[in-house]
Protein backbone atom coordinates (compact mmCIF):
# COMPACT_ATOMS: atom_id res chain seq x y z
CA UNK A 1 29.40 37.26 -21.80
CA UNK A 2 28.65 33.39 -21.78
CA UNK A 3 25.66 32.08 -23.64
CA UNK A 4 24.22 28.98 -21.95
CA UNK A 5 21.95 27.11 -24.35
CA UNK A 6 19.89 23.58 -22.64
CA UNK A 7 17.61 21.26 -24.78
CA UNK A 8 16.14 19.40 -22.13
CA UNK A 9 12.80 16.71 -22.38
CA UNK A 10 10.35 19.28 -21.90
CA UNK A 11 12.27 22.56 -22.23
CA UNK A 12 14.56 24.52 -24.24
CA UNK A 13 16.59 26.98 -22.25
CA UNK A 14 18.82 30.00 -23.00
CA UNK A 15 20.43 31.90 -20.35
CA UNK A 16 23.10 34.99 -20.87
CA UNK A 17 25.60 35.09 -18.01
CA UNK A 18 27.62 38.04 -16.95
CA UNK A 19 30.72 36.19 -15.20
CA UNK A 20 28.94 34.99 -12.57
CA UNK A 21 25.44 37.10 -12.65
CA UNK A 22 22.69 35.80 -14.85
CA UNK A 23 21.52 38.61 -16.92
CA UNK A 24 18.98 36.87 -19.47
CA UNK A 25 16.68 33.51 -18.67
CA UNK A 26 14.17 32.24 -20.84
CA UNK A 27 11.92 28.90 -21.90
CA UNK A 28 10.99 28.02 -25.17
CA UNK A 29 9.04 25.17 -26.76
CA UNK A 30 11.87 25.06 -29.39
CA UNK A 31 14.67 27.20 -29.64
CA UNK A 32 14.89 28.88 -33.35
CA UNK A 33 17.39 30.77 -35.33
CA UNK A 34 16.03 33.88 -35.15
CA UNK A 35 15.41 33.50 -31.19
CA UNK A 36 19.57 33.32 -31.05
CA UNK A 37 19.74 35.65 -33.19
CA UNK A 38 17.80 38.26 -30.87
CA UNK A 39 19.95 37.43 -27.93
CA UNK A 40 23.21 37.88 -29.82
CA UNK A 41 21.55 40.84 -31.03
CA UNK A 42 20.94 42.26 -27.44
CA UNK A 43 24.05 40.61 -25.39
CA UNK A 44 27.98 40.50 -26.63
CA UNK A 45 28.57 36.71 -26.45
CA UNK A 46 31.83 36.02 -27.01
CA UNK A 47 31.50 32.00 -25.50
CA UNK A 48 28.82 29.34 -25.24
CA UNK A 49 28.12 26.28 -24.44
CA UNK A 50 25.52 23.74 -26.03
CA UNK A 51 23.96 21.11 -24.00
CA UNK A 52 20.97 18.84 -25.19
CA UNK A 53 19.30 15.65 -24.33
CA UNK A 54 18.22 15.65 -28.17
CA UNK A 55 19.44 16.26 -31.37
CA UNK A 56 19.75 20.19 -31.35
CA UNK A 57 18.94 22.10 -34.84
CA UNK A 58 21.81 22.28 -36.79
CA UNK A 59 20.90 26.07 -38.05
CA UNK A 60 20.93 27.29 -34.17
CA UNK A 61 23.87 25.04 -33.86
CA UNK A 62 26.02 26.48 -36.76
CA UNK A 63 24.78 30.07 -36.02
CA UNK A 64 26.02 30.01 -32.24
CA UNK A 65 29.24 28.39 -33.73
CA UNK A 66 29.92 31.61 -36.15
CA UNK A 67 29.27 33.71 -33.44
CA UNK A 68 31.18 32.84 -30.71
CA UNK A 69 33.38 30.29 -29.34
CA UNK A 70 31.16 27.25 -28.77
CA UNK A 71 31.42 24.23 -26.83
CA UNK A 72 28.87 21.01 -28.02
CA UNK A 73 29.27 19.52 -24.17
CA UNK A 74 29.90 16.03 -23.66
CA UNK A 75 30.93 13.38 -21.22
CA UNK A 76 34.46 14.36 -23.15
CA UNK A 77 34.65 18.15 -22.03
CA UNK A 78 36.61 19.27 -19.05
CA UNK A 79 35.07 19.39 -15.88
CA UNK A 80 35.96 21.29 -12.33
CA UNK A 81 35.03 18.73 -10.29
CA UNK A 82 35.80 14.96 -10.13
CA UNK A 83 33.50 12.42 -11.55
CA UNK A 84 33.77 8.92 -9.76
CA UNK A 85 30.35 7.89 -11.65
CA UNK A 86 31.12 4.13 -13.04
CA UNK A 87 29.58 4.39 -16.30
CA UNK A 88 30.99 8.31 -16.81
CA UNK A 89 29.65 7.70 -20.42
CA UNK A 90 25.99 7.22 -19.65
CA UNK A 91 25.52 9.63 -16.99
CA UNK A 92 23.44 12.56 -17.83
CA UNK A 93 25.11 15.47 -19.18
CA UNK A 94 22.57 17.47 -17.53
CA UNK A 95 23.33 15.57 -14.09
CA UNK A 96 26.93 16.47 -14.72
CA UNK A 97 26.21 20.59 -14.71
CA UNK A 98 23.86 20.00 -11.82
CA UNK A 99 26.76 18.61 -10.24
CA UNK A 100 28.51 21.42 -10.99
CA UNK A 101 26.77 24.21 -10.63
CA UNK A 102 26.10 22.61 -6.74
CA UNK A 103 29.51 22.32 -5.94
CA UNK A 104 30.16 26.31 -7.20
CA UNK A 105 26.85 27.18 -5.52
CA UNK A 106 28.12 25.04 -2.00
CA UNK A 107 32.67 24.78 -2.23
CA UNK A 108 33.63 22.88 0.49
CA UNK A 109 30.30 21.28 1.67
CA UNK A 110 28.57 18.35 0.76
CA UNK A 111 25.56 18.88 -1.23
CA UNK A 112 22.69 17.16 -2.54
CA UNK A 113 20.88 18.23 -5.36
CA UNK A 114 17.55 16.83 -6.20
CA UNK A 115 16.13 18.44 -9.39
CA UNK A 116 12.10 18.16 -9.48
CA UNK A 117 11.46 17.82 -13.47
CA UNK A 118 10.03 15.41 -15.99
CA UNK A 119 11.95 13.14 -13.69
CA UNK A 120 13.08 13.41 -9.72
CA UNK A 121 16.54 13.04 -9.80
CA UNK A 122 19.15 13.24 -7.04
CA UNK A 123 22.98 14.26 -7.39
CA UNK A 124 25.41 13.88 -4.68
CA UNK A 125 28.87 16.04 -4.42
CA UNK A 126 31.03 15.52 -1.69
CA UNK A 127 32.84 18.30 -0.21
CA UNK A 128 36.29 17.02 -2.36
CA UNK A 129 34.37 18.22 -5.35
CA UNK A 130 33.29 14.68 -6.25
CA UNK A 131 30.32 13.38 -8.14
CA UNK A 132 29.16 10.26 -6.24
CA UNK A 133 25.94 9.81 -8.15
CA UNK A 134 22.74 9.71 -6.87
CA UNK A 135 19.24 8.14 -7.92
CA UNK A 136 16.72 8.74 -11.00
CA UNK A 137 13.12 8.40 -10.07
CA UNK A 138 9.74 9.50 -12.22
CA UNK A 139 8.29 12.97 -11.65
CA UNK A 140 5.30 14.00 -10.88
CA UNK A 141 3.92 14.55 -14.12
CA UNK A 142 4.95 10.77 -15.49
CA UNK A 143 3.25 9.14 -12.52
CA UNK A 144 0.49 10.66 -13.02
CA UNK A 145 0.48 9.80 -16.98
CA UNK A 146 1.89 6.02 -16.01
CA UNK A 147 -1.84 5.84 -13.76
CA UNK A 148 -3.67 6.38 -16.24
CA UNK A 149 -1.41 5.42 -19.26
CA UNK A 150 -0.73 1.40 -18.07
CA UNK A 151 -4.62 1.19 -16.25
CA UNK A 152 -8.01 1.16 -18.38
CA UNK A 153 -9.90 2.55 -15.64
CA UNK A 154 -7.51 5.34 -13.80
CA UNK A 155 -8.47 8.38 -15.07
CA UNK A 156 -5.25 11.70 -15.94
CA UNK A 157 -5.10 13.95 -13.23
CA UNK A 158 -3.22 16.80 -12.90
CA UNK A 159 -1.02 18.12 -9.67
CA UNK A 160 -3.83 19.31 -6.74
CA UNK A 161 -3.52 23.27 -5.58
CA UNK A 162 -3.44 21.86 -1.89
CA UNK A 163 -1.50 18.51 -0.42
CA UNK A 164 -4.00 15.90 -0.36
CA UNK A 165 -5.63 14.25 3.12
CA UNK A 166 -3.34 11.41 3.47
CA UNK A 167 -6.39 8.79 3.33
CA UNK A 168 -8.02 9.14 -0.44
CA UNK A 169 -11.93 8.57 -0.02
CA UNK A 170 -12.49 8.08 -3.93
CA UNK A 171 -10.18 7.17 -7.15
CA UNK A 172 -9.30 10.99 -7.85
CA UNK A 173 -8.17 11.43 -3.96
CA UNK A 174 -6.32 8.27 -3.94
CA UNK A 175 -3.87 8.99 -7.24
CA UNK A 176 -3.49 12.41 -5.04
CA UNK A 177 -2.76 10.67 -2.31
CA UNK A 178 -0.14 7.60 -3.43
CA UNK A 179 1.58 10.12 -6.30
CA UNK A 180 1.75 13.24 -3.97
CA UNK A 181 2.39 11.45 -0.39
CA UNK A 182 4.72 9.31 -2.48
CA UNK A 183 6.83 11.72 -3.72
CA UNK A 184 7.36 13.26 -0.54
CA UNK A 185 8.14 10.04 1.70
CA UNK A 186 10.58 9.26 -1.03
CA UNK A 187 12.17 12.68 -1.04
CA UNK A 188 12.40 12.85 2.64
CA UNK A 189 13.45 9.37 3.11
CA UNK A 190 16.23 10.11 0.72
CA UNK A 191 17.56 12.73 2.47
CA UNK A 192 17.32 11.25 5.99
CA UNK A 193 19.75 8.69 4.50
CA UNK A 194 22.11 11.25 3.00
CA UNK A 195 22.12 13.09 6.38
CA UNK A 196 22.86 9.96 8.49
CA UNK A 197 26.23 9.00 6.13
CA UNK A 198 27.65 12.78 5.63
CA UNK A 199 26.92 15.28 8.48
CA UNK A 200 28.22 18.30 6.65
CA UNK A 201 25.18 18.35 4.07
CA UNK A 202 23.54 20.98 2.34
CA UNK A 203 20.26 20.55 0.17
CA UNK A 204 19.06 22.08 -2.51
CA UNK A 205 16.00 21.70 -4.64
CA UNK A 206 15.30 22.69 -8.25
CA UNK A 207 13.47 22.29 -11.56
CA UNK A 208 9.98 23.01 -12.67
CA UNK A 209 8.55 21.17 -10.06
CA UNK A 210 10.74 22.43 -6.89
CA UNK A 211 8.57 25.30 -5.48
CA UNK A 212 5.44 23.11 -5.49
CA UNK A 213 7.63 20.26 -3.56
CA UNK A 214 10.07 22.51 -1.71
CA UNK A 215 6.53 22.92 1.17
CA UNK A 216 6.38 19.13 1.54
CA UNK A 217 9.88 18.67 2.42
CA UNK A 218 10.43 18.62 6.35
CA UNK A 219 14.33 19.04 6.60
CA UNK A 220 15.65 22.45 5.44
CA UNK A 221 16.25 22.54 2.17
CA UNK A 222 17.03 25.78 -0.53
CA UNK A 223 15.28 26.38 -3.71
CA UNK A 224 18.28 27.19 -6.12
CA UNK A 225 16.94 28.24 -10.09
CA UNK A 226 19.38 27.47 -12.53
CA UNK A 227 21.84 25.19 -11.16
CA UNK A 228 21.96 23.08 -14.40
CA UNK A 229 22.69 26.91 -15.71
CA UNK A 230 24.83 27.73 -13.32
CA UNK A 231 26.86 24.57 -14.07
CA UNK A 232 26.99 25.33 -17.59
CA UNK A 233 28.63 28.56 -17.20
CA UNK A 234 31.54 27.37 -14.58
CA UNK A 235 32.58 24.64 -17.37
CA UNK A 236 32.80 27.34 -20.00
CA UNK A 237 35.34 29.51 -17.54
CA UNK A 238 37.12 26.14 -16.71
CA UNK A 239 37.94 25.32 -20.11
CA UNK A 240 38.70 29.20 -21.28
C-alpha cells in the first residue's frame, strides 16, 4: 500500500491507497507522530510520498522514512507526464500532482483542472500528457478577508447558503454579490476560452470549495476528490 501524505496552506492530508483504490482519507490541523503512527498501525505501507507547501515536522518525516520507502517530492522527482511549464522550478508541487492525477483520471483527453481552495487555481493537460500551465487566482475565502482586511469600513463575511441576487441592495449583499458573481464569471469565462482553443476538453473541479462552486458553473463540469491524491500515488508507481 502507498501512503500519500499533503501539507497544504490550510490542510494536512493523509490518504492510504490500495493500487489504485483509496482506502483511508483524512484532514488534520497538523499531522503528528502518533497520527502516522496509527495509520501504519492499521495499513501495510510499504511506499510513500511526502508533499508540503511548508516545512513538514521532521519527527513525522523521519518516522515515515523508517517505515517505508519514502519520497520528499520535488520539482526534481520523476514525473509521468511532460512538464512544458517555463519556470519548472517555481511551479507548485501541488499543481504538478493535480496535473497528474488529471491526466490518470482523463488519458488521452484534454483536461482542465481548476482546484477551488485557499486559492482558485487552474491546470491545463493536453491530451500528449503535457502540463501547459494554467492561472492562479484568490479563493473565496481570501477575497472575502482582502474586503475587509485592505478597507476600514467593509465588514468579514463569510460564504452565503444561497447565490446572491445579482444586484446587492446594502454593503453585506454587495461583497456577496462582486466575490460570489465574481468567482463564477471568472470560472466560466475561463473555461469558455479553454473550450474555444481545444475541442476535446474535459473539466473537472476540486478542493474544499468545489461542491459549493460546482452549482454555479454552467458548462458540464465533474467534481473529482482527491486529484492532488490521486496524483501523488501515480508518481510513487512511476518511480517504483
Amino acid at each position: 500500500m502507498n501512503l500519500i501524505i499533503d501539507i497544504g496552506n490550510s490542510l494536512q492530508k493523509i490518504a492510504v491507497f490500495n493500487n489504485d483504490e483509496v482506502v483511508y482519507c483524512q484532514s488534520f490541523p497538523k499531522i503528528t507522530t502518533k497520527i502516522i503512527a496509527s495509520v501504519f498501525k492499521q495499513f501495510s505501507i510499504q511506499n510513500a510520498i511526502l508533499s508540503s507547501v511548508a516545512e513538514a515536522d521532521t519527527q513525522v518525516v523521519e518516522f515515515i522514512d523508517k517505515h517505508s520507502k519514502l519520497i520528499c517530492y520535488s520539482c526534481k522527482t520523476k514525473l509521468p507526464i511532460k512538464i512544458l511549464y517555463k519556470t519548472p522550478e517555481t511551479l507548485g508541487l501541488d499543481r504538478i500532482a493535480n496535473a497528474v492525477g488529471a491526466a490518470a483520471l482523463f488519458p488521452n483527453k484534454n483536461v482542465l483542472s481548476i482546484q477551488a481552495g485557499t486559492c482558485l487555481v487552474f491546470d491545463f493537460v493536453n491530451e500528449k500528457r503535457e502540463y501547459l500551465g494554467g492561472s492562479i487566482s484568490p479563493g473565496l475565502k481570501m477575497r472575502f478577508n482582502a474586503l475587509h482586511a485592505q478597507t476600514k469600513n467593509l465588514p468579514l463575511l463569510k460564504l452565503p447558503e444561497i447565490e446572491p441576487d445579482f444586484i446587492g441592495m446594502d454593503t453585506n449583499s454587495s461583497i456577496y454579490c462582486g466575490v460570489m458573481h465574481g468567482i463564477k464569471h471568472e470560472i466560466n469565462g475561463f473555461i469558455e476560452d479553454y473550450i474555444a482553443d481545444y475541442k476535446n476538453i474535459t473539466i473537472i473541479i476540486t478542493g474544499g470549495n468545489a461542491n459549493y462552486l460546482q452549482k454555479l458553473i454552467k458548462n458540464t463540469i465533474f467534481a473529482a476528490p482527491n486529484v492532488v491524491m490521486k496524483g501523488l500515488n501515480e508518481i510513487i508507481k512511476y518511480n517504483e
